[in-house]
PDB file of N, CA and C in Angstrom:
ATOM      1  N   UNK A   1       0.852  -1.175   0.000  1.00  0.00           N
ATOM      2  CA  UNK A   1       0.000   0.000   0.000  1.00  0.00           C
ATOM      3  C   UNK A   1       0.895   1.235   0.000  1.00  0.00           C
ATOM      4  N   UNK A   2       0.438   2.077  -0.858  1.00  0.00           N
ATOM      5  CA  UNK A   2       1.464   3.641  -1.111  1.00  0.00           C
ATOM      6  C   UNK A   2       0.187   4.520  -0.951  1.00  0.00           C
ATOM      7  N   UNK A   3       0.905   6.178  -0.230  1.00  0.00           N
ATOM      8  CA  UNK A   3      -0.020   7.063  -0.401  1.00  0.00           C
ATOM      9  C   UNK A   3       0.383   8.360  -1.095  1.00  0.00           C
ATOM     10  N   UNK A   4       0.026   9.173  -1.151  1.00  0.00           N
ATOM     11  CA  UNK A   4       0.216  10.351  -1.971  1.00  0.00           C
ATOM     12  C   UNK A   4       0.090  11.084  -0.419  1.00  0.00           C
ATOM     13  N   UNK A   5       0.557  12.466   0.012  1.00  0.00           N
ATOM     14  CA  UNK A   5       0.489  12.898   1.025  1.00  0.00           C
ATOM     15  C   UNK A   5       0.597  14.626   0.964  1.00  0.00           C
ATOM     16  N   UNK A   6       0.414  15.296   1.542  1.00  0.00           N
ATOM     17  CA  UNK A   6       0.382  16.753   1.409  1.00  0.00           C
ATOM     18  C   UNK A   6       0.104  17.253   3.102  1.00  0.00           C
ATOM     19  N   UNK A   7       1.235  17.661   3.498  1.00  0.00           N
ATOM     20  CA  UNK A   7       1.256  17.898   4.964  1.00  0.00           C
ATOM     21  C   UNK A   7       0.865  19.979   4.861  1.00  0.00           C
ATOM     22  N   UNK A   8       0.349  20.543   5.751  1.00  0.00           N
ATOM     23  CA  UNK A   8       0.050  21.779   6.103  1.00  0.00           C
ATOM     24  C   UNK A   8      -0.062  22.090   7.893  1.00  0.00           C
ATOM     25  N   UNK A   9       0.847  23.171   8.444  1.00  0.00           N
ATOM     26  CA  UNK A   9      -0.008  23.595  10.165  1.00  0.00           C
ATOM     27  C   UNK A   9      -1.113  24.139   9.203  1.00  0.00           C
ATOM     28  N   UNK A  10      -1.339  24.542   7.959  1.00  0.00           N
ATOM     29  CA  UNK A  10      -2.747  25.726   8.082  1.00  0.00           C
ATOM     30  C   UNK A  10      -3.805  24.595   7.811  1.00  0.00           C
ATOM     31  N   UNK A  11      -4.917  24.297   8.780  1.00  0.00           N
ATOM     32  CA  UNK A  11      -5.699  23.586   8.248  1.00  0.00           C
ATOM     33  C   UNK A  11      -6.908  24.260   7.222  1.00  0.00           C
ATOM     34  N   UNK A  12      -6.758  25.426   6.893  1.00  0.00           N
ATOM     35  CA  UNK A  12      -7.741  26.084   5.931  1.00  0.00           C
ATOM     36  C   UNK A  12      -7.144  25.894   4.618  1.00  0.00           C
ATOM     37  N   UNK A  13      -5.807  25.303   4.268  1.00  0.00           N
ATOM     38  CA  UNK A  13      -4.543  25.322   3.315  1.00  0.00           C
ATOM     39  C   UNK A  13      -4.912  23.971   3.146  1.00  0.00           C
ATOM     40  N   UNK A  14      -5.185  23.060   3.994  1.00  0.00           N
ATOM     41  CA  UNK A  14      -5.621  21.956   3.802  1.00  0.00           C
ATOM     42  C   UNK A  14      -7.222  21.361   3.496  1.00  0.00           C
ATOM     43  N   UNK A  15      -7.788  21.749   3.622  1.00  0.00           N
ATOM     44  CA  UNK A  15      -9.279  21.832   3.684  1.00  0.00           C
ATOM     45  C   UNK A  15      -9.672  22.428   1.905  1.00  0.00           C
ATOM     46  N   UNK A  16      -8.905  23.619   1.782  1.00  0.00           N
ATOM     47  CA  UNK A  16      -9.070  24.201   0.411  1.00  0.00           C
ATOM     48  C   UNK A  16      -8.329  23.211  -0.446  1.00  0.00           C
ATOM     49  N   UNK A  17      -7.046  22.404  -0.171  1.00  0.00           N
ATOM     50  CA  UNK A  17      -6.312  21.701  -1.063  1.00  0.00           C
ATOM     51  C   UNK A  17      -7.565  20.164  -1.609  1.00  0.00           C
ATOM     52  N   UNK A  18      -8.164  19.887  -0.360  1.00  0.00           N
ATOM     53  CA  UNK A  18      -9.146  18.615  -0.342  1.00  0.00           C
ATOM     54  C   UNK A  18     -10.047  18.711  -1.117  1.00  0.00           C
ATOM     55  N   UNK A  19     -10.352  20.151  -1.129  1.00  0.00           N
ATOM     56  CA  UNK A  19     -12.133  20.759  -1.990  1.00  0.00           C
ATOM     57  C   UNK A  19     -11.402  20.798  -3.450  1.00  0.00           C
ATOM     58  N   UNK A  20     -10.296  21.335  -3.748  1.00  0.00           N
ATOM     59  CA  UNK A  20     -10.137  21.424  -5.546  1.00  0.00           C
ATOM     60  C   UNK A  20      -9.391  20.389  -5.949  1.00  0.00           C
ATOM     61  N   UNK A  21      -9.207  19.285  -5.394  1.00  0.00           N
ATOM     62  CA  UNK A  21      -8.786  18.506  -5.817  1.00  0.00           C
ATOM     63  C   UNK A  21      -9.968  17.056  -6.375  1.00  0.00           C
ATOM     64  N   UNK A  22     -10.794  17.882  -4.776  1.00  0.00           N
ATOM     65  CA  UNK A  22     -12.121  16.701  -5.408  1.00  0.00           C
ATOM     66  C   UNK A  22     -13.135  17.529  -6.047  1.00  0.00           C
ATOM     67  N   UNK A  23     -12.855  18.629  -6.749  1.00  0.00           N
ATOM     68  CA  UNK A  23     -13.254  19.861  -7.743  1.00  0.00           C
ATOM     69  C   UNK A  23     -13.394  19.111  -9.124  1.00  0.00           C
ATOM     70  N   UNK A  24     -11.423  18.835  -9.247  1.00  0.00           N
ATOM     71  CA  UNK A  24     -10.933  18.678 -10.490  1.00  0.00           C
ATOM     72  C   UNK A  24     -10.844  16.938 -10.871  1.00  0.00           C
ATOM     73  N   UNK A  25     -11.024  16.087  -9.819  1.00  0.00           N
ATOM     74  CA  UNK A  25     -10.688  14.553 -10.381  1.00  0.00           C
ATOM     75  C   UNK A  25     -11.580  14.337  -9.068  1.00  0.00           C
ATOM     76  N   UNK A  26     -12.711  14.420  -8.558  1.00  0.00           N
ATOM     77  CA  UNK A  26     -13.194  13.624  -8.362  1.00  0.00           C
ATOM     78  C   UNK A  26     -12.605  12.256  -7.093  1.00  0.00           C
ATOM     79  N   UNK A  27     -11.785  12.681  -6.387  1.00  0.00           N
ATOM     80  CA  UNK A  27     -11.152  12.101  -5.658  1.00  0.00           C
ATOM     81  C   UNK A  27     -10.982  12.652  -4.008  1.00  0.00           C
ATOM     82  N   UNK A  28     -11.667  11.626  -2.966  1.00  0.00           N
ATOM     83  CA  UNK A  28     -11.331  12.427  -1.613  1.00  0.00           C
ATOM     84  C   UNK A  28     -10.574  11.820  -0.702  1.00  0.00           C
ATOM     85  N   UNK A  29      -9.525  12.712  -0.179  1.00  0.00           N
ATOM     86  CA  UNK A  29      -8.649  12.044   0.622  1.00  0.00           C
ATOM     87  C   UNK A  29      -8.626  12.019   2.075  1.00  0.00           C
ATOM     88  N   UNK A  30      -8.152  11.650   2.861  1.00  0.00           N
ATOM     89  CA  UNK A  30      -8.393  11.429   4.131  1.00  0.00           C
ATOM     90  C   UNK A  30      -7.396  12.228   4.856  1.00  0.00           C
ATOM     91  N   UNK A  31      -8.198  13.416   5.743  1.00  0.00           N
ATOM     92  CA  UNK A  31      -7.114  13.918   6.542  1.00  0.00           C
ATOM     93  C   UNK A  31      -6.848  13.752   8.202  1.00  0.00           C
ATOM     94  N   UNK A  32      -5.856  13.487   8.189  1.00  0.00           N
ATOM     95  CA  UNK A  32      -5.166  12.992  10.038  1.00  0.00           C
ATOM     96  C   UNK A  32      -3.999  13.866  10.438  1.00  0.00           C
ATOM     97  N   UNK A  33      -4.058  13.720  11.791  1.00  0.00           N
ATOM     98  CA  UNK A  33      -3.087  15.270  12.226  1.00  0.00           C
ATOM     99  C   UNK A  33      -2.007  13.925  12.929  1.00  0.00           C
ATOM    100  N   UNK A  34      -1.046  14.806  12.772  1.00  0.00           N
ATOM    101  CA  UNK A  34       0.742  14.524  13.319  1.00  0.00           C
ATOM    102  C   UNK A  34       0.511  13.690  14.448  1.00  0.00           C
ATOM    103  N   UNK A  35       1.462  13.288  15.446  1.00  0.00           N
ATOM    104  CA  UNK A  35       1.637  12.557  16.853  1.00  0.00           C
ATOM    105  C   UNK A  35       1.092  14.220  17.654  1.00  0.00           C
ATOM    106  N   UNK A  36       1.979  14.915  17.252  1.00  0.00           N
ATOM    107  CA  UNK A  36       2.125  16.297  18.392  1.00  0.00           C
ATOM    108  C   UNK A  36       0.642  17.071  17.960  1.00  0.00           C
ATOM    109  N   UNK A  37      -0.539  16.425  17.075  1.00  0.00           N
ATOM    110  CA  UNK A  37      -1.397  17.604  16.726  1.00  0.00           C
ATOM    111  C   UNK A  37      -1.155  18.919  16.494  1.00  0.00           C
ATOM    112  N   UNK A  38       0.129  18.913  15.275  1.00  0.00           N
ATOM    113  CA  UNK A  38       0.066  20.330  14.908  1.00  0.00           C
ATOM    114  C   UNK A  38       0.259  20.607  13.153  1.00  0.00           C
ATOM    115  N   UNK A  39       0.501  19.821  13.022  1.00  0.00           N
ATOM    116  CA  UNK A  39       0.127  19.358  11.275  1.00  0.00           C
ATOM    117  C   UNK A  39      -0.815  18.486  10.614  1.00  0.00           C
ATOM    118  N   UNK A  40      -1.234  18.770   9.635  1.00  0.00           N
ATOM    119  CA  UNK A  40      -2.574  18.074   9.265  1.00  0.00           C
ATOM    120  C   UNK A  40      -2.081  17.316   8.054  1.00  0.00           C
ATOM    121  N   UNK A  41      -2.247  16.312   7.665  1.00  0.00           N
ATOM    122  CA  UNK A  41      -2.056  15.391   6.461  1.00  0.00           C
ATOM    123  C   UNK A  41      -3.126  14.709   5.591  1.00  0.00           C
ATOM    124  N   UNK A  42      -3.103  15.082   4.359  1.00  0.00           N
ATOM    125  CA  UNK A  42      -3.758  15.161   3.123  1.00  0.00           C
ATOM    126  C   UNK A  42      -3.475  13.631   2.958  1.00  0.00           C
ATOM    127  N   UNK A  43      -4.270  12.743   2.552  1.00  0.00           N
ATOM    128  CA  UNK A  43      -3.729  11.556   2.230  1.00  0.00           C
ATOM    129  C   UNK A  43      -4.396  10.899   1.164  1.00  0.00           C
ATOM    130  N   UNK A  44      -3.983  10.069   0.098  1.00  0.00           N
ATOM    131  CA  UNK A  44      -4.823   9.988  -0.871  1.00  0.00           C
ATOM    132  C   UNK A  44      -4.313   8.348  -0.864  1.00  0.00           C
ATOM    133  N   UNK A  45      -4.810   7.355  -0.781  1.00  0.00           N
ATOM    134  CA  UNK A  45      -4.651   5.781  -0.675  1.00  0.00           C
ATOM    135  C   UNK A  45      -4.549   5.615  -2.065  1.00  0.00           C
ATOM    136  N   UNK A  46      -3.717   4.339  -2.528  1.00  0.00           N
ATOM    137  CA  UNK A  46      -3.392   3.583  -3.869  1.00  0.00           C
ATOM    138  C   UNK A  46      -4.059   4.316  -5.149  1.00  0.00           C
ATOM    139  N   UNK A  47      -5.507   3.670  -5.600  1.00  0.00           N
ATOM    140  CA  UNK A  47      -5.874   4.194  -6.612  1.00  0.00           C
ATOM    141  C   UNK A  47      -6.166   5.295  -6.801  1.00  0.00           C
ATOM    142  N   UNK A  48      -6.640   6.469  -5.536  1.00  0.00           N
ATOM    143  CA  UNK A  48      -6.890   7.697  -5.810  1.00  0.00           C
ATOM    144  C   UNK A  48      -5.469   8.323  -6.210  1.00  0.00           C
ATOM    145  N   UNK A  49      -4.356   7.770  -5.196  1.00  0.00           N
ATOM    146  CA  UNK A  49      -3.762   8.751  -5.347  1.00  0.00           C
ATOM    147  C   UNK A  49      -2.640   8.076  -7.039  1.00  0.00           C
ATOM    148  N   UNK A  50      -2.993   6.998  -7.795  1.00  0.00           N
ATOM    149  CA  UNK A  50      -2.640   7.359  -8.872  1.00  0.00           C
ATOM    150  C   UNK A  50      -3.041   8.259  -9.794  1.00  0.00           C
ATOM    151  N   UNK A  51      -4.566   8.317  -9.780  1.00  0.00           N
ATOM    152  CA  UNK A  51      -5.338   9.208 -10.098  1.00  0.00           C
ATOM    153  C   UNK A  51      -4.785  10.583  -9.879  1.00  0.00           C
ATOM    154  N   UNK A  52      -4.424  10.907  -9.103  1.00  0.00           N
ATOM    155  CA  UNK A  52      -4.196  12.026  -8.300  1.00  0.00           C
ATOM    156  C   UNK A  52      -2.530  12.364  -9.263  1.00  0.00           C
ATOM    157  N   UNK A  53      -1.740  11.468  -9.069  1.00  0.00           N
ATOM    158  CA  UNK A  53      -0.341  11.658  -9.511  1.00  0.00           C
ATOM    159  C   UNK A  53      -0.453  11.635 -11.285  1.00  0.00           C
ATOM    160  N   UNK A  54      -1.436  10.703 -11.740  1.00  0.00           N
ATOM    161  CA  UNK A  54      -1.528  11.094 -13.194  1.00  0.00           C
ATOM    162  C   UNK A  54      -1.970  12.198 -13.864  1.00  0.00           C
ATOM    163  N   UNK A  55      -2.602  13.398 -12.860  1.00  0.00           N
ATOM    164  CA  UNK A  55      -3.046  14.286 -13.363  1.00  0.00           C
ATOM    165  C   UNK A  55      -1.837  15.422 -12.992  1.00  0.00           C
ATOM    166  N   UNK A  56      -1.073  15.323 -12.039  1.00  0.00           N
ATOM    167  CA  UNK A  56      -0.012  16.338 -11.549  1.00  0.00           C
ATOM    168  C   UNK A  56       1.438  16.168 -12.447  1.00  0.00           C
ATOM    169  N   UNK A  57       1.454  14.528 -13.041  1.00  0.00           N
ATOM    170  CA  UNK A  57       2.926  14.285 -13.832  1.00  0.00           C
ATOM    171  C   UNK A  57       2.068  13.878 -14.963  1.00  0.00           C
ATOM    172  N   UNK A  58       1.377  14.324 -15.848  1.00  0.00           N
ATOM    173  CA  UNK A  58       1.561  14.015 -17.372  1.00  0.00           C
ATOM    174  C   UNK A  58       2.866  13.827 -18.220  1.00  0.00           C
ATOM    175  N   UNK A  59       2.526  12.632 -18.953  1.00  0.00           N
ATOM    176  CA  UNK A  59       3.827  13.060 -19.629  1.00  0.00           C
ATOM    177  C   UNK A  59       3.358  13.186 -21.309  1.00  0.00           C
ATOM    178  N   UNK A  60       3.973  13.925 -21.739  1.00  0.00           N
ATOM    179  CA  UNK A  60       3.946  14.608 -23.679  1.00  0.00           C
ATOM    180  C   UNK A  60       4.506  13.516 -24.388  1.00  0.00           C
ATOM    181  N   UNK A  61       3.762  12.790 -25.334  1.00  0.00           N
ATOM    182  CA  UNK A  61       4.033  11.713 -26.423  1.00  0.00           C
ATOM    183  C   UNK A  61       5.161  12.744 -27.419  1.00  0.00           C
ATOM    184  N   UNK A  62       6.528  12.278 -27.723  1.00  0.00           N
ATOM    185  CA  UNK A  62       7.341  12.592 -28.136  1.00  0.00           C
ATOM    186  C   UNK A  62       6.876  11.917 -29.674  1.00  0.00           C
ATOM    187  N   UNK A  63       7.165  12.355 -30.771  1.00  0.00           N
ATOM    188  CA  UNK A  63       6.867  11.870 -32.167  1.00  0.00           C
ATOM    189  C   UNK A  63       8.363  11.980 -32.842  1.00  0.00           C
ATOM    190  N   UNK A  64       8.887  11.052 -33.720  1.00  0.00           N
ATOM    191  CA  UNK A  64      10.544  11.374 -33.879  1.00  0.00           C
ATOM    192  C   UNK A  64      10.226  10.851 -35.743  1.00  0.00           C
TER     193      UNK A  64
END
Protein backbone atom coordinates (compact mmCIF):
# COMPACT_ATOMS: atom_id res chain seq x y z
CA UNK A 1 0.00 0.00 0.00
CA UNK A 2 1.46 3.64 -1.11
CA UNK A 3 -0.02 7.06 -0.40
CA UNK A 4 0.22 10.35 -1.97
CA UNK A 5 0.49 12.90 1.03
CA UNK A 6 0.38 16.75 1.41
CA UNK A 7 1.26 17.90 4.96
CA UNK A 8 0.05 21.78 6.10
CA UNK A 9 -0.01 23.59 10.17
CA UNK A 10 -2.75 25.73 8.08
CA UNK A 11 -5.70 23.59 8.25
CA UNK A 12 -7.74 26.08 5.93
CA UNK A 13 -4.54 25.32 3.31
CA UNK A 14 -5.62 21.96 3.80
CA UNK A 15 -9.28 21.83 3.68
CA UNK A 16 -9.07 24.20 0.41
CA UNK A 17 -6.31 21.70 -1.06
CA UNK A 18 -9.15 18.61 -0.34
CA UNK A 19 -12.13 20.76 -1.99
CA UNK A 20 -10.14 21.42 -5.55
CA UNK A 21 -8.79 18.51 -5.82
CA UNK A 22 -12.12 16.70 -5.41
CA UNK A 23 -13.25 19.86 -7.74
CA UNK A 24 -10.93 18.68 -10.49
CA UNK A 25 -10.69 14.55 -10.38
CA UNK A 26 -13.19 13.62 -8.36
CA UNK A 27 -11.15 12.10 -5.66
CA UNK A 28 -11.33 12.43 -1.61
CA UNK A 29 -8.65 12.04 0.62
CA UNK A 30 -8.39 11.43 4.13
CA UNK A 31 -7.11 13.92 6.54
CA UNK A 32 -5.17 12.99 10.04
CA UNK A 33 -3.09 15.27 12.23
CA UNK A 34 0.74 14.52 13.32
CA UNK A 35 1.64 12.56 16.85
CA UNK A 36 2.13 16.30 18.39
CA UNK A 37 -1.40 17.60 16.73
CA UNK A 38 0.07 20.33 14.91
CA UNK A 39 0.13 19.36 11.27
CA UNK A 40 -2.57 18.07 9.26
CA UNK A 41 -2.06 15.39 6.46
CA UNK A 42 -3.76 15.16 3.12
CA UNK A 43 -3.73 11.56 2.23
CA UNK A 44 -4.82 9.99 -0.87
CA UNK A 45 -4.65 5.78 -0.68
CA UNK A 46 -3.39 3.58 -3.87
CA UNK A 47 -5.87 4.19 -6.61
CA UNK A 48 -6.89 7.70 -5.81
CA UNK A 49 -3.76 8.75 -5.35
CA UNK A 50 -2.64 7.36 -8.87
CA UNK A 51 -5.34 9.21 -10.10
CA UNK A 52 -4.20 12.03 -8.30
CA UNK A 53 -0.34 11.66 -9.51
CA UNK A 54 -1.53 11.09 -13.19
CA UNK A 55 -3.05 14.29 -13.36
CA UNK A 56 -0.01 16.34 -11.55
CA UNK A 57 2.93 14.28 -13.83
CA UNK A 58 1.56 14.01 -17.37
CA UNK A 59 3.83 13.06 -19.63
CA UNK A 60 3.95 14.61 -23.68
CA UNK A 61 4.03 11.71 -26.42
CA UNK A 62 7.34 12.59 -28.14
CA UNK A 63 6.87 11.87 -32.17
CA UNK A 64 10.54 11.37 -33.88
Amino acid sequence: MFYTCFVSASPTHIDWLRKEIYRRISVRGHVTLDGRRILQQLKYAKADSLKLLRRMYHTRTHTM
